[in-house]
Protein backbone atom coordinates (compact mmCIF):
# COMPACT_ATOMS: atom_id res chain seq x y z
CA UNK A 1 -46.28 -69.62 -67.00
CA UNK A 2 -48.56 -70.02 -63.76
CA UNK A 3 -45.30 -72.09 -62.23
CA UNK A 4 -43.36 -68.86 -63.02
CA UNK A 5 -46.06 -66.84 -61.47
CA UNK A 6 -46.20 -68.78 -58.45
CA UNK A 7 -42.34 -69.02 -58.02
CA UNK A 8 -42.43 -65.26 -58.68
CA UNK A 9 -45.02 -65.07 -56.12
CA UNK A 10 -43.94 -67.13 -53.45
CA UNK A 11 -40.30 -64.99 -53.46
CA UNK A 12 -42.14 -62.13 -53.43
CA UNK A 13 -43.90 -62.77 -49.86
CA UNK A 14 -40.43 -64.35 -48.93
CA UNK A 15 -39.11 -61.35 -49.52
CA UNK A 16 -41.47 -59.27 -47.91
CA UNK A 17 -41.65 -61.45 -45.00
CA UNK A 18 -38.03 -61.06 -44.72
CA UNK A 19 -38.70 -57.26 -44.97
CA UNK A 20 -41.37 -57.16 -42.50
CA UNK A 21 -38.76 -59.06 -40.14
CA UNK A 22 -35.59 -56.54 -40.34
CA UNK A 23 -38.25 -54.00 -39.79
CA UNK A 24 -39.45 -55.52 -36.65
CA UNK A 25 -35.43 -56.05 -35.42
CA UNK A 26 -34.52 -52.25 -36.44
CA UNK A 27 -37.03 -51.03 -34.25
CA UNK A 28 -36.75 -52.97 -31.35
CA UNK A 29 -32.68 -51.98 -31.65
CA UNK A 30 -34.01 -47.87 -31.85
CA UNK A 31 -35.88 -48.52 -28.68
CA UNK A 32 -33.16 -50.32 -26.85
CA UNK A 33 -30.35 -48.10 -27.42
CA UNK A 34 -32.93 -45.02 -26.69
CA UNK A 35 -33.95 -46.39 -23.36
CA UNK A 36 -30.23 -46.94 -22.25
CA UNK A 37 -29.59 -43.72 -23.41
CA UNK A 38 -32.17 -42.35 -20.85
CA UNK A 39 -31.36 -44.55 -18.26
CA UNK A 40 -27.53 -43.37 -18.75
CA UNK A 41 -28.70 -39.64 -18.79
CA UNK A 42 -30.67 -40.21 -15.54
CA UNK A 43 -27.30 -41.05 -13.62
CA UNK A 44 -26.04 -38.23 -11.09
CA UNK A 45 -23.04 -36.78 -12.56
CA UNK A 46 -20.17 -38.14 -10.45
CA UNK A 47 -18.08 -35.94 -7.66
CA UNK A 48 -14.72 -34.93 -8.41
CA UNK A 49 -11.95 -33.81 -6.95
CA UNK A 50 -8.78 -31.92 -7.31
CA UNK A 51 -6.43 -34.66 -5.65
CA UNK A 52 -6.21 -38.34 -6.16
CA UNK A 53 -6.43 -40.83 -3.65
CA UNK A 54 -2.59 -41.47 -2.08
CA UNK A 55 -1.47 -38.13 -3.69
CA UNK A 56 1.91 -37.82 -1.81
CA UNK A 57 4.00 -34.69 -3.48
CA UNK A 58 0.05 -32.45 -3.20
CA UNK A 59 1.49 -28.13 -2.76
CA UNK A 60 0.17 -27.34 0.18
CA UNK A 61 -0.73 -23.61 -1.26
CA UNK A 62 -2.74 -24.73 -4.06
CA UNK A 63 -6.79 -25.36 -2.69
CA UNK A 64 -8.19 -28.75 -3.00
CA UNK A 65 -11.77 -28.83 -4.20
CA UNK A 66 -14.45 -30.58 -4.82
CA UNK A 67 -17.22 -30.09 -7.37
CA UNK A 68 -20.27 -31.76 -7.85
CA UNK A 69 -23.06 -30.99 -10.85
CA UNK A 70 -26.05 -32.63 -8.20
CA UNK A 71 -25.27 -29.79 -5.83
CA UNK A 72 -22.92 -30.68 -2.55
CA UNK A 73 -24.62 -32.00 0.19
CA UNK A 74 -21.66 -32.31 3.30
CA UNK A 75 -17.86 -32.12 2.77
CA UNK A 76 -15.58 -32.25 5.60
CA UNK A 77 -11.76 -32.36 5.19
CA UNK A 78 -9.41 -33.26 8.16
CA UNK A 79 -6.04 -33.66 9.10
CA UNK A 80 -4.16 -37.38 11.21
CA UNK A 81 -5.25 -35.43 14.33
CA UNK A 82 -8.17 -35.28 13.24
CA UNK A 83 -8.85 -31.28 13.21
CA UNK A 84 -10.94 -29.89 10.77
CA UNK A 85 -9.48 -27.63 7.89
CA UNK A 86 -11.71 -24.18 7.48
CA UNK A 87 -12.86 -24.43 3.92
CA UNK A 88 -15.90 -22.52 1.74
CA UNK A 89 -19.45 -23.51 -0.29
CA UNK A 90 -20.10 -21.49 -3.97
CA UNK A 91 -23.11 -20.05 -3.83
CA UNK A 92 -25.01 -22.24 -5.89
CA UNK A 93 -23.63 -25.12 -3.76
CA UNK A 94 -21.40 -26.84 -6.39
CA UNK A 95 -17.89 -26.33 -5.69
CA UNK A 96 -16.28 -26.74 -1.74
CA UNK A 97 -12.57 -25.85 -1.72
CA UNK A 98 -10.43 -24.94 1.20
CA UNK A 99 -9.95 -21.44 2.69
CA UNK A 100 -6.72 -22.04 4.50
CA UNK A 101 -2.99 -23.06 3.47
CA UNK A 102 -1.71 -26.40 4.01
CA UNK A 103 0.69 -27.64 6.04
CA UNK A 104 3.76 -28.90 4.78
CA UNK A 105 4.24 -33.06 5.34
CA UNK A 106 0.89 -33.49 6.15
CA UNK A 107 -1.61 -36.44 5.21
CA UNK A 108 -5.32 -35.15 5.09
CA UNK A 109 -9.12 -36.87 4.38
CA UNK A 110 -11.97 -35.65 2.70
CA UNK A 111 -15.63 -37.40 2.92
CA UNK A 112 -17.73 -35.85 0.48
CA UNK A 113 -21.61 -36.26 -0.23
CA UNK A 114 -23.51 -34.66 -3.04
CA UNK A 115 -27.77 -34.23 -2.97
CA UNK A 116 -27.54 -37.28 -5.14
CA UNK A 117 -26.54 -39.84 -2.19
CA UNK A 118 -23.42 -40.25 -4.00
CA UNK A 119 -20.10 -40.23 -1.61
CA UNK A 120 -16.81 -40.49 -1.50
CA UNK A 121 -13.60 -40.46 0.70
CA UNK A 122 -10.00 -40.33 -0.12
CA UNK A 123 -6.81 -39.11 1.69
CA UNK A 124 -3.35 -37.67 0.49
CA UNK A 125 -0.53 -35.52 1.40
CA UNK A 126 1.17 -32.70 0.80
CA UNK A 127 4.73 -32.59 -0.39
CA UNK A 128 7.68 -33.07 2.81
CA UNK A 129 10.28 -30.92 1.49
CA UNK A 130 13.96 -31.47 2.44
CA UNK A 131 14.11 -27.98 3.87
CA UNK A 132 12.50 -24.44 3.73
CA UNK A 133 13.47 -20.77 3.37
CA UNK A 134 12.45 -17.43 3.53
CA UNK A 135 12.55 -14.17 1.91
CA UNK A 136 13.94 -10.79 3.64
CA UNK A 137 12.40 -7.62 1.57
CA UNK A 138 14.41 -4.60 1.10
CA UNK A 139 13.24 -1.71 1.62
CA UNK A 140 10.91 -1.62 4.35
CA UNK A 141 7.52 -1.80 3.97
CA UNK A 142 5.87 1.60 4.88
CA UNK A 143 9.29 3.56 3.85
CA UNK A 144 10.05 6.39 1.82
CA UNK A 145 13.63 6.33 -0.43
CA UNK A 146 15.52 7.43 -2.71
CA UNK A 147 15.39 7.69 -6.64
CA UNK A 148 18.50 5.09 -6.87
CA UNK A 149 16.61 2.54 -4.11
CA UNK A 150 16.88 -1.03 -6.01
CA UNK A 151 14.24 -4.01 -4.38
CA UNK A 152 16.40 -6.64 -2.73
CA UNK A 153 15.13 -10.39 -1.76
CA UNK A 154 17.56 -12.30 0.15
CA UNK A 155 16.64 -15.81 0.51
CA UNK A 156 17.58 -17.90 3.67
CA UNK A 157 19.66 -20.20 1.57
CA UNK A 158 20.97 -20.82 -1.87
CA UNK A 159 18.56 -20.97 -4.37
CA UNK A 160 19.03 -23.68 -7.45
CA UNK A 161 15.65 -22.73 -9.01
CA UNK A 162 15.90 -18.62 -10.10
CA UNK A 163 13.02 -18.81 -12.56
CA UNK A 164 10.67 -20.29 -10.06
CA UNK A 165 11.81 -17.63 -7.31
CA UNK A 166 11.50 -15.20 -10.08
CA UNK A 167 8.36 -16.36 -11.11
CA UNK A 168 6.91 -15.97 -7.53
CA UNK A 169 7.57 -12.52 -7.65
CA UNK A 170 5.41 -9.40 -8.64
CA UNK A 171 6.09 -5.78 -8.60
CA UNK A 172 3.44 -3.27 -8.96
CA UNK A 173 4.61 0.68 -9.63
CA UNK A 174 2.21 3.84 -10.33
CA UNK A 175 3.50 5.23 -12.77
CA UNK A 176 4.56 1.94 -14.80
CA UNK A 177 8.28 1.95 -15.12
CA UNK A 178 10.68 -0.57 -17.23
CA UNK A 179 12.77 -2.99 -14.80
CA UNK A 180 14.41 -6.17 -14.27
CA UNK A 181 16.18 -9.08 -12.32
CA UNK A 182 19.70 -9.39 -11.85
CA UNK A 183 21.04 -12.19 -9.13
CA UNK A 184 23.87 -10.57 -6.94
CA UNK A 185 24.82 -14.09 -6.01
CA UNK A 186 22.56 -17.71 -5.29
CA UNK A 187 20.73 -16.09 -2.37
CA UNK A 188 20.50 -12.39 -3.06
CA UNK A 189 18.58 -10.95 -5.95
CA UNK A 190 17.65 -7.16 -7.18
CA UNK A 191 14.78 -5.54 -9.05
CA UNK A 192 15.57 -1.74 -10.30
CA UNK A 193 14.34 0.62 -13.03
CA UNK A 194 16.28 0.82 -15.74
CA UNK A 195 16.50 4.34 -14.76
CA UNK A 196 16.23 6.18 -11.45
CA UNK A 197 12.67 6.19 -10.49
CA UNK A 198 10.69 9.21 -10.47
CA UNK A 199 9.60 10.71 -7.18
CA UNK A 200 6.12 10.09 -6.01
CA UNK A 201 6.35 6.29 -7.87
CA UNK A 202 4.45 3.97 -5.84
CA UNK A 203 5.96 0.85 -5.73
CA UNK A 204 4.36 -2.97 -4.38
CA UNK A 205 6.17 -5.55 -4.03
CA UNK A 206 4.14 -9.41 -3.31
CA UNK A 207 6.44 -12.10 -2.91
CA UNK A 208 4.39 -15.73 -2.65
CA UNK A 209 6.84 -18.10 -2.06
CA UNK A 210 5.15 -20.24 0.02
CA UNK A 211 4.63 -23.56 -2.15
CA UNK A 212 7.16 -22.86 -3.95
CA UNK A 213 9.97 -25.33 -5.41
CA UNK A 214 13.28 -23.51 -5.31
CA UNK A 215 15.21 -26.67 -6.21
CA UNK A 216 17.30 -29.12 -4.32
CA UNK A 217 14.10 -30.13 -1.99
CA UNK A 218 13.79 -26.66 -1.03
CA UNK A 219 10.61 -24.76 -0.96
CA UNK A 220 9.29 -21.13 0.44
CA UNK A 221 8.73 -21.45 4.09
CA UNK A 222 6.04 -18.17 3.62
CA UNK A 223 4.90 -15.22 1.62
CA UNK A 224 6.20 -11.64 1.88
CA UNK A 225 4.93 -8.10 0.68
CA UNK A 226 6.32 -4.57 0.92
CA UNK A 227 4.92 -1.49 -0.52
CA UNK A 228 6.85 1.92 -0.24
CA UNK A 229 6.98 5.23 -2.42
CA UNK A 230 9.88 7.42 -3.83
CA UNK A 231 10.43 10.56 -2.14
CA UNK A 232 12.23 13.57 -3.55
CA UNK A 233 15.71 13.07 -5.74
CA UNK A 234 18.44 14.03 -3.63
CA UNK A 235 21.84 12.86 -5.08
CA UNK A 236 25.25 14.07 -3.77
CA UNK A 237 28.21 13.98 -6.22
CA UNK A 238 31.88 13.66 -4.64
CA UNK A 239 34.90 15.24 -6.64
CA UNK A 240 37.94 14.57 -5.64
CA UNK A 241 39.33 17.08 -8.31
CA UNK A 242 38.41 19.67 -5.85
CA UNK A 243 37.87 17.69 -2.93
CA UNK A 244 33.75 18.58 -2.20
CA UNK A 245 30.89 16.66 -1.76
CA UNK A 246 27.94 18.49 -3.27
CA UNK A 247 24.18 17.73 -2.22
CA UNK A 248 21.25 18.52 -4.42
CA UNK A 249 17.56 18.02 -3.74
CA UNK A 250 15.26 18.26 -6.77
CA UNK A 251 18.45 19.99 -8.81
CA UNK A 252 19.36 22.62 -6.56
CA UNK A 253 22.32 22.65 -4.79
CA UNK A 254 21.62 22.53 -0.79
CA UNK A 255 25.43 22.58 -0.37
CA UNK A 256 28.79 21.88 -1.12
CA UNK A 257 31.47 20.17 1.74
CA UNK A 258 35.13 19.98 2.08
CA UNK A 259 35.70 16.15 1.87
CA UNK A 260 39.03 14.21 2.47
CA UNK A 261 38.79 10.79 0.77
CA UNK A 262 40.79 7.66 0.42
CA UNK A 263 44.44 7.92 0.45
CA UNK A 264 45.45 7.74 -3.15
CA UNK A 265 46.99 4.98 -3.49
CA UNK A 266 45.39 1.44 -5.12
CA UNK A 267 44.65 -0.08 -2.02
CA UNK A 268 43.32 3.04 -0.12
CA UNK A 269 41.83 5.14 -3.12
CA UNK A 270 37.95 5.50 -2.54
CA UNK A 271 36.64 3.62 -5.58
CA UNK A 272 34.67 5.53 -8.38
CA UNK A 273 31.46 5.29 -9.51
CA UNK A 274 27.51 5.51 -8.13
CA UNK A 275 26.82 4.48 -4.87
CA UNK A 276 23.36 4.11 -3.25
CA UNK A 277 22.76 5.13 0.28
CA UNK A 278 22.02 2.34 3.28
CA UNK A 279 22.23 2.58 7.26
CA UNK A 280 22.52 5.38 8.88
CA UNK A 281 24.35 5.33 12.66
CA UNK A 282 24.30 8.28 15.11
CA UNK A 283 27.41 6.75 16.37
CA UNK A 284 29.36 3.27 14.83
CA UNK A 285 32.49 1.46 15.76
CA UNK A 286 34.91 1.30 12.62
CA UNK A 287 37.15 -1.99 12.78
CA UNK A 288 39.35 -2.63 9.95
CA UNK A 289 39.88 -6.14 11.07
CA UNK A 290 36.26 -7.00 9.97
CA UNK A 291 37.78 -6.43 6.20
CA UNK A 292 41.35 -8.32 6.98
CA UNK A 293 43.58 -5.14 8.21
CA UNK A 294 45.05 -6.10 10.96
CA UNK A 295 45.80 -3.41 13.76
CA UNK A 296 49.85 -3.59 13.41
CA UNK A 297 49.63 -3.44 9.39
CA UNK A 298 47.98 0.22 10.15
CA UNK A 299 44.65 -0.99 10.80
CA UNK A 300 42.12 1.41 13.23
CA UNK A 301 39.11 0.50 15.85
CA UNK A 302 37.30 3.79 16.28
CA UNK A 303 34.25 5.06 17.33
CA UNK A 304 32.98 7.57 14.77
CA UNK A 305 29.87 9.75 14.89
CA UNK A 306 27.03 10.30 12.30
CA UNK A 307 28.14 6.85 9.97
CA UNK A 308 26.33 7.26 6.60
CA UNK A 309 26.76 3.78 4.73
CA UNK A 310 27.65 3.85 0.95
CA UNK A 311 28.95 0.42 0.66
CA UNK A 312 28.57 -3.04 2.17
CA UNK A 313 32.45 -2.93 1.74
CA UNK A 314 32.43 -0.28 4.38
CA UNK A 315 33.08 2.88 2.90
CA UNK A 316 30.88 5.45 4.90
CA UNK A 317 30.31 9.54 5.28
CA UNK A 318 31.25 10.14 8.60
CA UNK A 319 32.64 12.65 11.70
CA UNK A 320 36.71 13.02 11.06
CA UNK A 321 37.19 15.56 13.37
CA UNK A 322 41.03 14.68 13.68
CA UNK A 323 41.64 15.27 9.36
CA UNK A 324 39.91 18.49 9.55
CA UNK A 325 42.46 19.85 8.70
CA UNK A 326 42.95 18.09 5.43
CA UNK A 327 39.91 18.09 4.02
CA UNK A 328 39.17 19.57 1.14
CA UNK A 329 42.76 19.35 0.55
CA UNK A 330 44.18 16.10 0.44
CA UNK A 331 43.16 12.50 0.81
CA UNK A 332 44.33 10.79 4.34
CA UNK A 333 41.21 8.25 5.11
CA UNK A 334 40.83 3.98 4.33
CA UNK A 335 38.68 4.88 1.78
CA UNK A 336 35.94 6.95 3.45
CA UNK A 337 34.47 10.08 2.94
CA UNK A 338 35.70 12.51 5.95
CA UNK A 339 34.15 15.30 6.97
CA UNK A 340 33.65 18.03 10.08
CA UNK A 341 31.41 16.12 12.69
CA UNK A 342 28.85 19.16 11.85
CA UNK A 343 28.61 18.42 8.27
CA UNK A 344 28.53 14.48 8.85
CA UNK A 345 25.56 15.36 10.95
CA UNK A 346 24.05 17.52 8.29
CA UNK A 347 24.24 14.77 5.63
CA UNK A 348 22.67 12.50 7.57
CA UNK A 349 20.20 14.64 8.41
CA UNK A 350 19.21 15.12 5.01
CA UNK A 351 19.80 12.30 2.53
CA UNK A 352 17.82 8.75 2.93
CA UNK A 353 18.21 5.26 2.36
CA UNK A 354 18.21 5.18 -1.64
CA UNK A 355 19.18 8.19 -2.57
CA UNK A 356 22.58 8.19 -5.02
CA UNK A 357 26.13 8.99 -4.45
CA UNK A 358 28.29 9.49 -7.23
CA UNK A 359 32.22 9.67 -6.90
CA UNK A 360 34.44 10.71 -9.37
CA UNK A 361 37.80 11.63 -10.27
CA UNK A 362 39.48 9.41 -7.60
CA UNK A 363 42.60 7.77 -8.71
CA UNK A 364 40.76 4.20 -7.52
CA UNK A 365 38.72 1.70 -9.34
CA UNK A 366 34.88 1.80 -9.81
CA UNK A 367 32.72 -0.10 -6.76
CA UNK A 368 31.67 -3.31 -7.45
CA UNK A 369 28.16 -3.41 -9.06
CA UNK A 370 28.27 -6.90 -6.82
CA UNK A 371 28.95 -5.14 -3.40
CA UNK A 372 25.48 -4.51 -2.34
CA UNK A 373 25.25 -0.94 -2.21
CA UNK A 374 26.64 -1.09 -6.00
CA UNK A 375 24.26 -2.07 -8.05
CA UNK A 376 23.97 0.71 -10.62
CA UNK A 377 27.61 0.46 -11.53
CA UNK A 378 25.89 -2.53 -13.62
CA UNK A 379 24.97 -1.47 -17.11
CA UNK A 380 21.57 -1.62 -17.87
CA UNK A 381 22.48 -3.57 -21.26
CA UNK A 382 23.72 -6.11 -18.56
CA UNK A 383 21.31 -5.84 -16.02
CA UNK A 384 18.11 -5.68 -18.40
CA UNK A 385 18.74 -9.11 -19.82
CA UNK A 386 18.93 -10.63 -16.09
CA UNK A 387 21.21 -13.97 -15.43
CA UNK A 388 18.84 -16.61 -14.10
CA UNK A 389 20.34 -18.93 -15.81
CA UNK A 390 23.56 -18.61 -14.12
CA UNK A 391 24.89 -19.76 -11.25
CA UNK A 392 27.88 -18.58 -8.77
CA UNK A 393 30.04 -19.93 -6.36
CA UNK A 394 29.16 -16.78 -3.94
């Protein structure tokens, strides 16, 4: 019994011992782990910045920054010749980022020091596209039109990429009115209502292309922006059943013309359909060689007065002083809309760039909702589900 006691004993402190040891290595672990836990927490959060070092395919539009949670001490960006880019501190010092676009096909440095003593430098470029185009805006910025005005962006080139020049896009109108895209052809696309707008409509248009992949190593040379308002409805409807052209402004009829219009026969007949006013001339040579008639097939070069564009195919209201006579009687022009020089003078006085023209009851065809100046002869079942994901041969 007192062996068994002593056995019993001696395990006991063996144990304890054993216990007293694992105790002593726990702690010592706890303390270890805590201190590097400190001594991690005590290291300066690290800069960082928007690029990578050797970056080459960097959009020169987007800013490059560079944030820091110890509070930015000196960061200086520069170009290979060495020029400094203008750039801008948050207020609490954190965050630098540039305050100017980049150029295209450029290679550019940054040294960067936080209030830490940390600091870094790296260099990168910006993407070197193959070429780069631009965006024409339609109408002018500043301008007043008509109810039937549609937004037109013609791009310097054929564009591969429609969603991305779609997506660069953004129209603004007071009141908010339903629209949409429709592509004319690969460098020409429209915006319009789905209905004629209403007058007074206030209408922005900001257009930042610049940056911008198009497709085929093309991107936006530079950004564009238009803003212009709706003025009153003025429409004019042409019937060659009984051979007038009647103007209205706000619904009441300003006046009704004696009109002679294209000869009626399927290659002369002035087509059918809506029309949307363009240029306006006080006095324009008419040559019907620019649209393949040649002079000895009964083709014309004259000089007519007060030329109001309804078509990019050129069909115009203009001065006929020599089918007077005719009009309001029969049809003896190419496809224009002849009147007395007076009247011609008259119209153009008094409609504007946008407003409609609707002719009907000619023996023709209906314009082209593809011509230019045709764009509502497009149904807006069409025309409201867009076609970016076509293409054309145009």
């Amino acid at each position: 019994m007192p062996l068994f006691r002593r056995g019993s004993a001696v395990v006991v402190v063996a144990a304890l011992a054993a216990g007293t040891l694992a105790g002593c290595t726990i702690d010592r672990t706890s303390v270890s782990e805590t201190q590097a836990q400190a001594v991690e927490s005590a290291a300066p959060a690290p800069l960082e910045f928007s690029v990578t070092q050797a970056a080459d395919d960097i959009n020169p539009a987007e800013p490059v920054t560079v944030t820091s949670a110890e509070g930015l001490k000196q960061v200086t960006m520069t170009n290979e010749d060495g020029n400094i880019v203008e750039s801008e501190l948050s207020s609490d010092g954190r965050q630098w980022s540039t305050a100017e676009v980049l150029g295209y096909g450029r290679t550019y440095t940054v040294q960067a020091e936080d209030r830490a003593g940390q600091a870094k430098t790296l260099s990168f470029s910006t993407v070197n596209p193959a070429s780069t185009t631009g965006v024409a805006l339609s109408p002018l910025d500043g301008s007043t039109v008509g109810v039937a005005q549609t937004i037109a962006f013609r791009f310097g080139t054929a564009v591969e990429d429609r969603h991305a020049a779609q997506d660069a896009i953004t129209i603004t109108t007071s009141p908010e009115v339903e629209g949409g895209f429709y592509w004319l052809n690969n460098s020409e696309l429209r915006w319009r209502p789905a209905e004629y707008w209403t007058p007074g409509t206030e209408v922005s248009v900001d257009v930042d292309l610049y940056g911008v992949d198009l497709g085929g190593g093309v991107y936006g040379s530079k950004d564009n922006a238009a803003s212009f308002t709706i003025g009153d409805d003025v429409r004019t409807v042409v019937d060659d059943a009984s051979k007038t052209m009647t103007v209205y402004r706000n619904g009441e009829v300003l006046r009704s013309i004696p009109v002679s219009l294209g000869r009626d026969t399927a290659e002369w007949a002035t087509p059918n359909g809506t029309y949307i006013i363009g240029d306006e001339h006080a006095s324009l040579l008419m040559d019907s060689a620019t649209f393949g008639l040649g002079y000895d097939q009964g083709g014309y070069r004259t000089e007519v007065d007060y030329a109001t564009q309804m078509s990019y195919s050129g069909i115009y209201v203009h001065a006929a002083p020599w089918s007077v006579g005719d009009q309001g009687y029969r049809n003896v022009s190419h496809g224009c809309i002849n009147v007395t020089t007076e009247a011609a003078q008259w119209f153009q006085n008094t409609v504007k760039r946008g407003d409609p023209v609707v002719v009907q009851n000619t023996v023709g065809t209906t314009l082209s909702g593809y011509d230019g100046l045709g764009d509502w002869n497009i149904p807006w079942e069409t025309w409201g589900k867009g076609n970016v994901n076509e293409t054309s041969a145009w």
